[in-house]
PDB file of N, CA and C in Angstrom:
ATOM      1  N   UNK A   1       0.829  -1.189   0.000  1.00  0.00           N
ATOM      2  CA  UNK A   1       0.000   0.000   0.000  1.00  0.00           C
ATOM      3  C   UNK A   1       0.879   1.259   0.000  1.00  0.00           C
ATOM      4  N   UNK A   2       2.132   1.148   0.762  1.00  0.00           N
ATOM      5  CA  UNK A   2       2.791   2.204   0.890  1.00  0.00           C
ATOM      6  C   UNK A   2       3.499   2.691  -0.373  1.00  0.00           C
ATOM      7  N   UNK A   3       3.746   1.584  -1.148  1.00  0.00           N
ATOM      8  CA  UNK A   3       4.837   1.610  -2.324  1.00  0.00           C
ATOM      9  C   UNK A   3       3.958   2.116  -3.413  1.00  0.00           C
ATOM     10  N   UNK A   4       2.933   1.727  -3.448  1.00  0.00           N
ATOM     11  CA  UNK A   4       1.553   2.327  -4.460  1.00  0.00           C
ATOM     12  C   UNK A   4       1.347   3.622  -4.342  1.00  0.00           C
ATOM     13  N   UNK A   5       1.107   3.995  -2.897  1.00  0.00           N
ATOM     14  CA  UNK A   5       0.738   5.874  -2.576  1.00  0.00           C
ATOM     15  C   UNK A   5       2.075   6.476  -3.313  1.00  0.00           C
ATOM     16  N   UNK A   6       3.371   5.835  -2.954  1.00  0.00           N
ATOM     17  CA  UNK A   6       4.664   6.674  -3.552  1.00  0.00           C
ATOM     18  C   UNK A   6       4.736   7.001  -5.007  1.00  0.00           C
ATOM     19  N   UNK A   7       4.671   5.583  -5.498  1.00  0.00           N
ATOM     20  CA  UNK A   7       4.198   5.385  -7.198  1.00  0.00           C
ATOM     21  C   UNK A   7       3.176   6.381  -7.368  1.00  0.00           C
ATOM     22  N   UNK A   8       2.206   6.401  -6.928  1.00  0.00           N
ATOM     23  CA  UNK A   8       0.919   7.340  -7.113  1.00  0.00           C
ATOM     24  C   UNK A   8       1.750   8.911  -7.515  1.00  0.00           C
ATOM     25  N   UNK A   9       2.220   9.109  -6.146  1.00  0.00           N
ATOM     26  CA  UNK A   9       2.985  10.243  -5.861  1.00  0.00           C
ATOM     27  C   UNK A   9       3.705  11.274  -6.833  1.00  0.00           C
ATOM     28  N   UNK A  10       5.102  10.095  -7.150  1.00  0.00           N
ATOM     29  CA  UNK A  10       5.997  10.115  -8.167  1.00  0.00           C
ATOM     30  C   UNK A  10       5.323  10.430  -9.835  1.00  0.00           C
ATOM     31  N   UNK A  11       4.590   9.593  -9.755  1.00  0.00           N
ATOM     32  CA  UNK A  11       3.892   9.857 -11.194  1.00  0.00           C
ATOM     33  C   UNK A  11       2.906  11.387 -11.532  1.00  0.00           C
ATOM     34  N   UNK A  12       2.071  11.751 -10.447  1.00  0.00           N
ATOM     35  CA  UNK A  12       1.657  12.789 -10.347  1.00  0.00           C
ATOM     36  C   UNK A  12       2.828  13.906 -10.435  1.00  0.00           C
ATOM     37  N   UNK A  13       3.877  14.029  -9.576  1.00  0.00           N
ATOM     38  CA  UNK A  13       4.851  15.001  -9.143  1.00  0.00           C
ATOM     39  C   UNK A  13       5.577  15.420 -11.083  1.00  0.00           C
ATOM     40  N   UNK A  14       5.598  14.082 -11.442  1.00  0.00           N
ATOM     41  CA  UNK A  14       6.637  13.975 -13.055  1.00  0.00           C
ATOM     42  C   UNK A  14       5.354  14.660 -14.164  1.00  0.00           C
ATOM     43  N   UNK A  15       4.173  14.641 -13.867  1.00  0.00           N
ATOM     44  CA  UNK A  15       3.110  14.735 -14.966  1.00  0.00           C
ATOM     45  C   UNK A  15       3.194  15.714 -14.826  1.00  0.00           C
ATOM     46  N   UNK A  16       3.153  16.721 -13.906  1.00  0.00           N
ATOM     47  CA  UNK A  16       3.767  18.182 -14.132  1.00  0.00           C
ATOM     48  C   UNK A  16       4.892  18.667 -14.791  1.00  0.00           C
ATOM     49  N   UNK A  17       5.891  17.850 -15.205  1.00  0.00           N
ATOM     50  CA  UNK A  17       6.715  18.152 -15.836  1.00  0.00           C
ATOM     51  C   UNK A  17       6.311  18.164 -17.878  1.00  0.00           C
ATOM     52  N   UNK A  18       5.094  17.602 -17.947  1.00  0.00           N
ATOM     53  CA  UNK A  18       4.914  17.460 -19.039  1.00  0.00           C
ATOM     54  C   UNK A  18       5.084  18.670 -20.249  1.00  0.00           C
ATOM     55  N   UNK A  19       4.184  19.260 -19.715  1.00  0.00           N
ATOM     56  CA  UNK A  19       3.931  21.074 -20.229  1.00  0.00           C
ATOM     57  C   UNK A  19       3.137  20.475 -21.304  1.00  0.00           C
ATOM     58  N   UNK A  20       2.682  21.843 -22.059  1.00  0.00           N
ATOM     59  CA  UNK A  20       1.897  21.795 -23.250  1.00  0.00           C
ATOM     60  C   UNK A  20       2.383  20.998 -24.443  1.00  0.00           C
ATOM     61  N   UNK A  21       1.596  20.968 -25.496  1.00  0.00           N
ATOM     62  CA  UNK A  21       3.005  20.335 -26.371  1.00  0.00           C
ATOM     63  C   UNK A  21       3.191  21.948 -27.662  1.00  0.00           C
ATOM     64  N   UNK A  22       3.731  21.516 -28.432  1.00  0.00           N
ATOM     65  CA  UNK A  22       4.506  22.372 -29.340  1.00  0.00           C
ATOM     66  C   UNK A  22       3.804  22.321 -30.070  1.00  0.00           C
ATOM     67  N   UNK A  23       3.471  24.030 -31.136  1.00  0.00           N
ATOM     68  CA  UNK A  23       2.372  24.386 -31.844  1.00  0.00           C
ATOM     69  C   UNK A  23       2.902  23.951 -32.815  1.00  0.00           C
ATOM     70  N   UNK A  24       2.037  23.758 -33.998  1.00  0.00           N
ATOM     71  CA  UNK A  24       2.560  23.687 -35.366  1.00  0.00           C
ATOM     72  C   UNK A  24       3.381  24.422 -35.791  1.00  0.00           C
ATOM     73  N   UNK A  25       3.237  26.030 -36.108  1.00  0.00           N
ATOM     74  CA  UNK A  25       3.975  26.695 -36.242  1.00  0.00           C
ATOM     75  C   UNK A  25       5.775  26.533 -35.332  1.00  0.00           C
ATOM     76  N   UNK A  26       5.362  26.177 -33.977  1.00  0.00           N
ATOM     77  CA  UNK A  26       7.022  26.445 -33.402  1.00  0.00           C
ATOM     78  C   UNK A  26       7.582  25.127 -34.322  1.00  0.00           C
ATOM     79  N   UNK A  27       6.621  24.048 -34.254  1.00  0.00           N
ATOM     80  CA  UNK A  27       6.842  22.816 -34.932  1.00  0.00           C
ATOM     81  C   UNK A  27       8.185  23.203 -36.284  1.00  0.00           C
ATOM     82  N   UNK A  28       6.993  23.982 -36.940  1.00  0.00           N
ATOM     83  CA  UNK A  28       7.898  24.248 -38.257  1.00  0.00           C
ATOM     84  C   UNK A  28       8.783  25.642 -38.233  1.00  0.00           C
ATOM     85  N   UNK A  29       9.081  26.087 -37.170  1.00  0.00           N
ATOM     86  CA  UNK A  29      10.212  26.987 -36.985  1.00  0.00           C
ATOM     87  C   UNK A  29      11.583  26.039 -36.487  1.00  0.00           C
ATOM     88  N   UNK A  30      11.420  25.224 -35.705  1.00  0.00           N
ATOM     89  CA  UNK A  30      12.418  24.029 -34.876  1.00  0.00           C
ATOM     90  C   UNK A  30      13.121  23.388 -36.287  1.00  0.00           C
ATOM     91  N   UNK A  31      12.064  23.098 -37.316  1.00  0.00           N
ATOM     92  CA  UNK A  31      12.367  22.129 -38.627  1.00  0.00           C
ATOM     93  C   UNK A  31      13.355  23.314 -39.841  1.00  0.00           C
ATOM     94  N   UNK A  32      13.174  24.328 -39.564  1.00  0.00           N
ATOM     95  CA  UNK A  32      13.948  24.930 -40.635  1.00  0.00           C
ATOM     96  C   UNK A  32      15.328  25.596 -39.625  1.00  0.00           C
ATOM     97  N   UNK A  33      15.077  25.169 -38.366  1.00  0.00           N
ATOM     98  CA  UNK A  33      16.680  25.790 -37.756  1.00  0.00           C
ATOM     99  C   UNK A  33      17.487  24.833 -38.005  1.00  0.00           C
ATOM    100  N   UNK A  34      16.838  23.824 -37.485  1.00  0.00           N
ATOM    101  CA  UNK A  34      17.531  22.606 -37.765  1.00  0.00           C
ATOM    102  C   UNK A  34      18.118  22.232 -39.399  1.00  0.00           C
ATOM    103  N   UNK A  35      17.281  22.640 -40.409  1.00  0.00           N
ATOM    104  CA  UNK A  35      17.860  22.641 -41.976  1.00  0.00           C
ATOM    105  C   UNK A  35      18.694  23.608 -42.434  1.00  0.00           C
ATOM    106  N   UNK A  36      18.764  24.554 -41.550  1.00  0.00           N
ATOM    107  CA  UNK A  36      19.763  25.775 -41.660  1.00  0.00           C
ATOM    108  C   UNK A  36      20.916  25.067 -41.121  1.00  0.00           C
ATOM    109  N   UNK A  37      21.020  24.755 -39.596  1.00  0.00           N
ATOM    110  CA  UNK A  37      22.366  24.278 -39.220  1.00  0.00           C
ATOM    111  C   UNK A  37      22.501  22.884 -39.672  1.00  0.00           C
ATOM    112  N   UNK A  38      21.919  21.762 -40.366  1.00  0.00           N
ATOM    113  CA  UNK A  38      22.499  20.966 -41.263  1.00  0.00           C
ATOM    114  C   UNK A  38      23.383  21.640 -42.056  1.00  0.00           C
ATOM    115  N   UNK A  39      22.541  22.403 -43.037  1.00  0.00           N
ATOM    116  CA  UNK A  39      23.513  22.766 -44.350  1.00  0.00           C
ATOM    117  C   UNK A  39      24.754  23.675 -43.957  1.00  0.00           C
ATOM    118  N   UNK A  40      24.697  24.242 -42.428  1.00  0.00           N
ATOM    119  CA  UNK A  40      26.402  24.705 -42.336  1.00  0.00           C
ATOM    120  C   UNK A  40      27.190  23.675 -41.774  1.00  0.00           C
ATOM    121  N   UNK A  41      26.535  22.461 -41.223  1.00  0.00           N
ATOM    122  CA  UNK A  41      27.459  21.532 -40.671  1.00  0.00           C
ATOM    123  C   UNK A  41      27.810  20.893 -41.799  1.00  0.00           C
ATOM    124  N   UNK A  42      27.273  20.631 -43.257  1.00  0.00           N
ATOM    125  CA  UNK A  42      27.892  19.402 -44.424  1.00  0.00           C
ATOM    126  C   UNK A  42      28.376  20.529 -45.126  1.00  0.00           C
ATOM    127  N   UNK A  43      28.525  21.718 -44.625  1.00  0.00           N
ATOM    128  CA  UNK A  43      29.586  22.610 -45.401  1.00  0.00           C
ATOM    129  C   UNK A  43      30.765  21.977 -44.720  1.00  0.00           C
ATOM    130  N   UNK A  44      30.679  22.921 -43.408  1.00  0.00           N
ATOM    131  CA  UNK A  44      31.809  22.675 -42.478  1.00  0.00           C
ATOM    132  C   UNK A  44      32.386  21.344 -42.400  1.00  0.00           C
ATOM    133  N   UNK A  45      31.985  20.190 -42.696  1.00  0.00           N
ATOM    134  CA  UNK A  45      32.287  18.616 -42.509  1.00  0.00           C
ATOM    135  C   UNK A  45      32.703  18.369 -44.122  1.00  0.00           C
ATOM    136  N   UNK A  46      32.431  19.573 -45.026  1.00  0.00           N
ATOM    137  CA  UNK A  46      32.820  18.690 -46.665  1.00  0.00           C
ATOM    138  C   UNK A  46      34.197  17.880 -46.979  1.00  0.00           C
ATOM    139  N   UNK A  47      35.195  18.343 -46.171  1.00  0.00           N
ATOM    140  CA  UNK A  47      36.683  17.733 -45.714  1.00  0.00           C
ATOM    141  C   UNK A  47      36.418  16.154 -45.555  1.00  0.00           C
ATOM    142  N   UNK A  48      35.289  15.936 -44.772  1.00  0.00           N
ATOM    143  CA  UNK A  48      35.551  14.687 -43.971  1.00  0.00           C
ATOM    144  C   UNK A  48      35.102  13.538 -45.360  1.00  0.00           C
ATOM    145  N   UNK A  49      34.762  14.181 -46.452  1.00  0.00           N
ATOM    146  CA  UNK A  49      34.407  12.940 -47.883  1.00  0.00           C
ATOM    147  C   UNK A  49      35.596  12.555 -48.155  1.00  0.00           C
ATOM    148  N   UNK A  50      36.319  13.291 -48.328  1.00  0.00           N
ATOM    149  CA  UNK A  50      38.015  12.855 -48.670  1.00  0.00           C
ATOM    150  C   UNK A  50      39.131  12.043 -47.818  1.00  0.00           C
ATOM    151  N   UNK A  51      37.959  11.825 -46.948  1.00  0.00           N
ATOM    152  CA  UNK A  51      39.067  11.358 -45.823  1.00  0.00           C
ATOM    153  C   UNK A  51      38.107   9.317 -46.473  1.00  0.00           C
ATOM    154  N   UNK A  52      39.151   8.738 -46.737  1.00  0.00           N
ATOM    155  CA  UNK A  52      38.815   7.270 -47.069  1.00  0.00           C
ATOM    156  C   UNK A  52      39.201   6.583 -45.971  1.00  0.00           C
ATOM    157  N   UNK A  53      38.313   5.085 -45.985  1.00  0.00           N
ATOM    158  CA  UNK A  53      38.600   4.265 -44.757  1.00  0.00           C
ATOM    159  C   UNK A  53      40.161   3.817 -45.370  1.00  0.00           C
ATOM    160  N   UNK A  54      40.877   3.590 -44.081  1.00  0.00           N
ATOM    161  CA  UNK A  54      42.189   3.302 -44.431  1.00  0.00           C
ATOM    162  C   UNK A  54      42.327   1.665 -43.552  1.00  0.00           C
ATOM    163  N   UNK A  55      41.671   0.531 -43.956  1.00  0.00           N
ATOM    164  CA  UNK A  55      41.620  -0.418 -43.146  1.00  0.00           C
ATOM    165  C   UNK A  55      43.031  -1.588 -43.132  1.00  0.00           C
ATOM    166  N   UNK A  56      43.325  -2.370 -42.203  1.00  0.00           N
ATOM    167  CA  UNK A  56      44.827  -2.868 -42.114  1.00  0.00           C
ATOM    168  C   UNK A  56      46.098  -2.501 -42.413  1.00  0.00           C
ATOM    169  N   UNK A  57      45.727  -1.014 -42.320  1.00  0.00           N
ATOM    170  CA  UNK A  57      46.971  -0.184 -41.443  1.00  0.00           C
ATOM    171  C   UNK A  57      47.233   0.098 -39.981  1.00  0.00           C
ATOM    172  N   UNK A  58      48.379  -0.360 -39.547  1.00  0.00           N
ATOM    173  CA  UNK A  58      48.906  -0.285 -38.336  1.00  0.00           C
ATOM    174  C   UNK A  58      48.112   0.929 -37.739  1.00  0.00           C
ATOM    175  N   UNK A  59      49.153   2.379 -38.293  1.00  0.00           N
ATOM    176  CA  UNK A  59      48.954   4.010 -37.903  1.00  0.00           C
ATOM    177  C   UNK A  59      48.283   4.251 -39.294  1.00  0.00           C
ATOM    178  N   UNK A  60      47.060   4.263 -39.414  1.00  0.00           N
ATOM    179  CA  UNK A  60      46.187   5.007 -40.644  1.00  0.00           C
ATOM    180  C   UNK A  60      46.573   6.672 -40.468  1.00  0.00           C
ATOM    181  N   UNK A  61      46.458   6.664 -41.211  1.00  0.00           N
ATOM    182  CA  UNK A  61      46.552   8.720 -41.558  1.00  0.00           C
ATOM    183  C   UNK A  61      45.116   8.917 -40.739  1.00  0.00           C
ATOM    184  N   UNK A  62      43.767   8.603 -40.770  1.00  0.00           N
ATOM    185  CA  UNK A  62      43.078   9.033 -40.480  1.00  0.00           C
ATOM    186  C   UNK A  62      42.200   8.271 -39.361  1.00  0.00           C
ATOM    187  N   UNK A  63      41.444   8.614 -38.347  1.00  0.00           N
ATOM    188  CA  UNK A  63      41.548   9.731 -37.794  1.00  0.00           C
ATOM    189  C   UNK A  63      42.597   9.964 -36.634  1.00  0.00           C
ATOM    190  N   UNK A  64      43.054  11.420 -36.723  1.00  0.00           N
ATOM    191  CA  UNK A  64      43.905  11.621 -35.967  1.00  0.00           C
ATOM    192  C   UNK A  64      43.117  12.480 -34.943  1.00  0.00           C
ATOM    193  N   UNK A  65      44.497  13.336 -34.350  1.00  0.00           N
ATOM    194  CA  UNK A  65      43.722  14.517 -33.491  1.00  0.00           C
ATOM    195  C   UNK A  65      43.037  15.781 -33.741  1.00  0.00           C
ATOM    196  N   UNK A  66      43.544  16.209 -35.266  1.00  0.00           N
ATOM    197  CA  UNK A  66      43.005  16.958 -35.955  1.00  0.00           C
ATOM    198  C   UNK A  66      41.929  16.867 -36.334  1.00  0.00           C
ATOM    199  N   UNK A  67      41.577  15.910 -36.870  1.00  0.00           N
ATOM    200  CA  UNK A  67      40.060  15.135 -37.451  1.00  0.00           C
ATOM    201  C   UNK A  67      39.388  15.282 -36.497  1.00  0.00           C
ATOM    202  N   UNK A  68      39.838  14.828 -35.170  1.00  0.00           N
ATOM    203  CA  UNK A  68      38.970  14.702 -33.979  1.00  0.00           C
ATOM    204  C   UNK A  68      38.472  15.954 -33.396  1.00  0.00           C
ATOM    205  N   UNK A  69      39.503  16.947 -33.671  1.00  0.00           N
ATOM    206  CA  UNK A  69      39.214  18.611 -33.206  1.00  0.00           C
ATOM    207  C   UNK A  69      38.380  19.052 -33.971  1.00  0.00           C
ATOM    208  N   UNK A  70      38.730  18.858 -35.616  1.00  0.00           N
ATOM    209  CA  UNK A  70      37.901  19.375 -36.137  1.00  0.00           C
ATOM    210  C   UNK A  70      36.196  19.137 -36.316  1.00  0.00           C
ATOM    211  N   UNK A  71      36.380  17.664 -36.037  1.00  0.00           N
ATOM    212  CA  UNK A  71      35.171  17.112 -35.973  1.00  0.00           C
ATOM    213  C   UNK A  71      34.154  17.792 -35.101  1.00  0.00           C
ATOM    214  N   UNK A  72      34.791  17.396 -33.827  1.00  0.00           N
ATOM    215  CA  UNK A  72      34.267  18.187 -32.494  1.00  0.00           C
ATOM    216  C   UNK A  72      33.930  19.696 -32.880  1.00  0.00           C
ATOM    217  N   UNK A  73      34.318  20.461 -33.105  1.00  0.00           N
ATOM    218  CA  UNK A  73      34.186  21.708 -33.600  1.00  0.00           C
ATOM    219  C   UNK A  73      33.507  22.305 -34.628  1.00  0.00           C
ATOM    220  N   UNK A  74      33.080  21.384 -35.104  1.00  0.00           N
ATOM    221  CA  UNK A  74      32.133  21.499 -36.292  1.00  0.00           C
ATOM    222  C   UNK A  74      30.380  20.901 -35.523  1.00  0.00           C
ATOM    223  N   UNK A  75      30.963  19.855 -35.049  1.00  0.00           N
ATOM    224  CA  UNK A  75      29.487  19.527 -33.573  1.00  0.00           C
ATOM    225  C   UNK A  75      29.592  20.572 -32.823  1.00  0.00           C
ATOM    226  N   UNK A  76      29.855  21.440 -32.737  1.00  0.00           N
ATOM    227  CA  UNK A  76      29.820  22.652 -31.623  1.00  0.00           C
ATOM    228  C   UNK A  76      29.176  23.852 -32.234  1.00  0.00           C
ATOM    229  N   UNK A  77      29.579  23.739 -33.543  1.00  0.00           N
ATOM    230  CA  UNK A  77      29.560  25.091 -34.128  1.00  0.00           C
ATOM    231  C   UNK A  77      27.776  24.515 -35.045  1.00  0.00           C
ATOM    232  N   UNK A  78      27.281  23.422 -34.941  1.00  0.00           N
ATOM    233  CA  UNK A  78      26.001  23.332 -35.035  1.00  0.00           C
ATOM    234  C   UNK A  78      24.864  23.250 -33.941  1.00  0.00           C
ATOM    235  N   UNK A  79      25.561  22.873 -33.021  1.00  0.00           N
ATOM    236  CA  UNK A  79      24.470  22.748 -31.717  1.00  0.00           C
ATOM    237  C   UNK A  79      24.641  24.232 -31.555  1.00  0.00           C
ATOM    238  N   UNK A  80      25.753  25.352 -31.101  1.00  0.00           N
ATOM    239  CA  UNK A  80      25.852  26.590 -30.897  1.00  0.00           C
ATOM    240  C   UNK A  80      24.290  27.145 -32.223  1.00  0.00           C
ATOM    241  N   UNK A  81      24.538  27.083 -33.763  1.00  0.00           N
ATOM    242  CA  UNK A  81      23.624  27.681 -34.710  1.00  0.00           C
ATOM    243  C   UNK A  81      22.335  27.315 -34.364  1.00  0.00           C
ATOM    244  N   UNK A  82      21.880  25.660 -33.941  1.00  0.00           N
ATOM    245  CA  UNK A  82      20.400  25.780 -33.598  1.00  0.00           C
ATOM    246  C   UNK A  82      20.321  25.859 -32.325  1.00  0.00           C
ATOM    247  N   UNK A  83      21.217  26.165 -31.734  1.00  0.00           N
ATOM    248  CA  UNK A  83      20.136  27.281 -29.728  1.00  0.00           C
ATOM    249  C   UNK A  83      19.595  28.621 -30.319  1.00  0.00           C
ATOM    250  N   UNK A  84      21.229  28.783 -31.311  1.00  0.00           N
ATOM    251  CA  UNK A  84      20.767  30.406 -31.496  1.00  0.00           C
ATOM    252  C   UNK A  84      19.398  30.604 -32.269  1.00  0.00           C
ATOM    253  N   UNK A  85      19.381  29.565 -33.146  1.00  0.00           N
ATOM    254  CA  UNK A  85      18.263  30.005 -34.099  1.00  0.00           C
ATOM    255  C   UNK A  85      17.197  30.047 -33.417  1.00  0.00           C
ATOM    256  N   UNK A  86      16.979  28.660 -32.459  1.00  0.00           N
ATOM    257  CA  UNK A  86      15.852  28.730 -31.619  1.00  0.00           C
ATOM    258  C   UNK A  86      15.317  29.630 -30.718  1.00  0.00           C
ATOM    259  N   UNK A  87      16.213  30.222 -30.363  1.00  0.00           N
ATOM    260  CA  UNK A  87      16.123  31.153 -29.213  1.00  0.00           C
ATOM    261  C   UNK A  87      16.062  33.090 -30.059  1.00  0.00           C
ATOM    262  N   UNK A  88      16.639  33.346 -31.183  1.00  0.00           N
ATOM    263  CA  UNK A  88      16.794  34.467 -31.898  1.00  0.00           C
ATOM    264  C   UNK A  88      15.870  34.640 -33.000  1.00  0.00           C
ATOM    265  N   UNK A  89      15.091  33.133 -34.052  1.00  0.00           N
ATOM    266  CA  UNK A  89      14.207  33.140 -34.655  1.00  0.00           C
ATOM    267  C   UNK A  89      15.505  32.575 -36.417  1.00  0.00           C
ATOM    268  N   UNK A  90      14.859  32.466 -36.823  1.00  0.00           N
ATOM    269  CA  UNK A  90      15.359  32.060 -38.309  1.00  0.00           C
ATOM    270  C   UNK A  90      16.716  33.009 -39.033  1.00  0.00           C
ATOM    271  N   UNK A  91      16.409  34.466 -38.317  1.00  0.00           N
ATOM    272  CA  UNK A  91      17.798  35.332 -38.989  1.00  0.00           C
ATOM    273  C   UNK A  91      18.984  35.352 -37.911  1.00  0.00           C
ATOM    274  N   UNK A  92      18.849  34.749 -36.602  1.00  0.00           N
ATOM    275  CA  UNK A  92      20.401  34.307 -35.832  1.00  0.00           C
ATOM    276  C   UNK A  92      20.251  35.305 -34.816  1.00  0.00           C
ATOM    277  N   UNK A  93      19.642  36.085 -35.174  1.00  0.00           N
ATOM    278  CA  UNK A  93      19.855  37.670 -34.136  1.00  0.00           C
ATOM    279  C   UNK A  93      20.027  38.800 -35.047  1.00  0.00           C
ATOM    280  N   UNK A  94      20.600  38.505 -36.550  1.00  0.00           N
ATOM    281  CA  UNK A  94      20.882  40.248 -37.358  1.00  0.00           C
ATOM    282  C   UNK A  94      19.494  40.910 -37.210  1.00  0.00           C
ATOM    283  N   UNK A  95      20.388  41.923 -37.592  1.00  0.00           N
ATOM    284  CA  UNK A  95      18.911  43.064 -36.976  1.00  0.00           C
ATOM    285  C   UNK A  95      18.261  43.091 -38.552  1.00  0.00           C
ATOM    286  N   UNK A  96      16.532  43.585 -38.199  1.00  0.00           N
ATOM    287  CA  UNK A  96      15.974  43.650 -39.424  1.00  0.00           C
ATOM    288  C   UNK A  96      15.279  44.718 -39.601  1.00  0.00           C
ATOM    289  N   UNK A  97      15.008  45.385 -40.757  1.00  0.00           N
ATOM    290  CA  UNK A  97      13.681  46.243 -40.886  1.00  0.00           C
ATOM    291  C   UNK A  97      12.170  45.937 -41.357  1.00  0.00           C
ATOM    292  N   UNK A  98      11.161  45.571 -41.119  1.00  0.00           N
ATOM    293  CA  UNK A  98      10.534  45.235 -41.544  1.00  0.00           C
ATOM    294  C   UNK A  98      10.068  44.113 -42.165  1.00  0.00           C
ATOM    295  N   UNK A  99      11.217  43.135 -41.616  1.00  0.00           N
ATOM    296  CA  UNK A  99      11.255  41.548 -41.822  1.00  0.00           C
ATOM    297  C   UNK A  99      12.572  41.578 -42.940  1.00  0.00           C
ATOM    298  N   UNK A 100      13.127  42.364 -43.486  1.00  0.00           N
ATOM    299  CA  UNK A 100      14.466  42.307 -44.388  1.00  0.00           C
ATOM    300  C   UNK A 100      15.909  42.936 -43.748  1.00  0.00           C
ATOM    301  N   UNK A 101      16.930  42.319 -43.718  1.00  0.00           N
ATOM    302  CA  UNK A 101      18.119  42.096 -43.400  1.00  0.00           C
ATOM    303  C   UNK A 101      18.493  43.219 -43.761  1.00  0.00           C
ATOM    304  N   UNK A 102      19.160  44.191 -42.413  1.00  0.00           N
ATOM    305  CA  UNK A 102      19.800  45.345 -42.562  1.00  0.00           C
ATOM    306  C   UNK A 102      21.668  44.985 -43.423  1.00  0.00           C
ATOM    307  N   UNK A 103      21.283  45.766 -44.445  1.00  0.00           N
ATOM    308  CA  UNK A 103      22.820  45.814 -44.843  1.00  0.00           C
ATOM    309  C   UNK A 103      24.412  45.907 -44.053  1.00  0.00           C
ATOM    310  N   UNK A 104      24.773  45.180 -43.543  1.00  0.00           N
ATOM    311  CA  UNK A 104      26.427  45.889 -42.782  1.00  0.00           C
ATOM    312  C   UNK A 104      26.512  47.089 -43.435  1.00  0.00           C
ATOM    313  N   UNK A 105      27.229  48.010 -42.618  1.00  0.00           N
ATOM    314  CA  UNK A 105      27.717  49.399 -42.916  1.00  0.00           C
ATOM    315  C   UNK A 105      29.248  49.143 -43.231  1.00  0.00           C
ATOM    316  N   UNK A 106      29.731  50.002 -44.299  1.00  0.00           N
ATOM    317  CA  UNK A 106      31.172  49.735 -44.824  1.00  0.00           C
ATOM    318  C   UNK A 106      31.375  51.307 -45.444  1.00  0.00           C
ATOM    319  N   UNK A 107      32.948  51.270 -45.473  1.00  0.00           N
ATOM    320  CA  UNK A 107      33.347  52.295 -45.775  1.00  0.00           C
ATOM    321  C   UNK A 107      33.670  52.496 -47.454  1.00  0.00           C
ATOM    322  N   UNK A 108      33.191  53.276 -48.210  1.00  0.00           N
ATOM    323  CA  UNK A 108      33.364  53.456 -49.646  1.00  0.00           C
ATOM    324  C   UNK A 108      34.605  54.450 -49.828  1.00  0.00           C
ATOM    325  N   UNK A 109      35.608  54.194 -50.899  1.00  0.00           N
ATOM    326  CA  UNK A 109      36.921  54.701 -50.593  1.00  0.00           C
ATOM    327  C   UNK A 109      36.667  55.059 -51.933  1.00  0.00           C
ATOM    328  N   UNK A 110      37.462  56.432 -52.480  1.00  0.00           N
ATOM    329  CA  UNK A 110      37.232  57.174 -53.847  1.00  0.00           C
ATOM    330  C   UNK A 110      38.742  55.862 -54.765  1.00  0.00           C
TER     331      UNK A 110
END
């Protein structure tokens, strides 16, 4: 009886953790951050096609520590693009006017 009220308990206490679920719309805002930071991660990763399996070699050329940094760093630099997107909206944070992308300011030289 006692182990049941706890179970009872526990399960109630976690069902609060549920929350609402996710609108369509955030639905399909989540789906194009995520297709944004794909296509900079198989930029950033285009290196790694050239890299061939090198099998029954002792010391293969590949992967080393470099591969491994770079690898890592390229997983960083996509989880970093979709928080931001998620959290800033589809343009990262640049500022906009009216829904269109303010130009950088630059200096014009005669």
């Amino acid at each position: 009886m006692k182990h049941t009220l706890l179970a009872g308990l526990a399960c109630l206490t976690l069902a609060g953790c549920a929350g609402t679920p996710e609108s369509q719309a955030q639905r399909a805002n989540d789906a194009a951050c995520t297709a944004q930071a794909d296509a900079q991660y198989r930029v950033n990763t285009l290196d790694d096609a050239g890299h061939t399996a090198q099998t029954g070699l002792m010391y293969g050329a590949t992967p080393n520590h470099v591969f491994d940094a770079e690898h890592l760093g390229a997983q960083h630099s996509f989880l970093s693009q979709l928080s931001r997107c998620e959290k800033l909206g589809a343009s990262n944070g640049a500022p906009q006017v009216n829904g269109v992308p303010v130009v950088a300011p630059h200096i014009i030289e005669n």
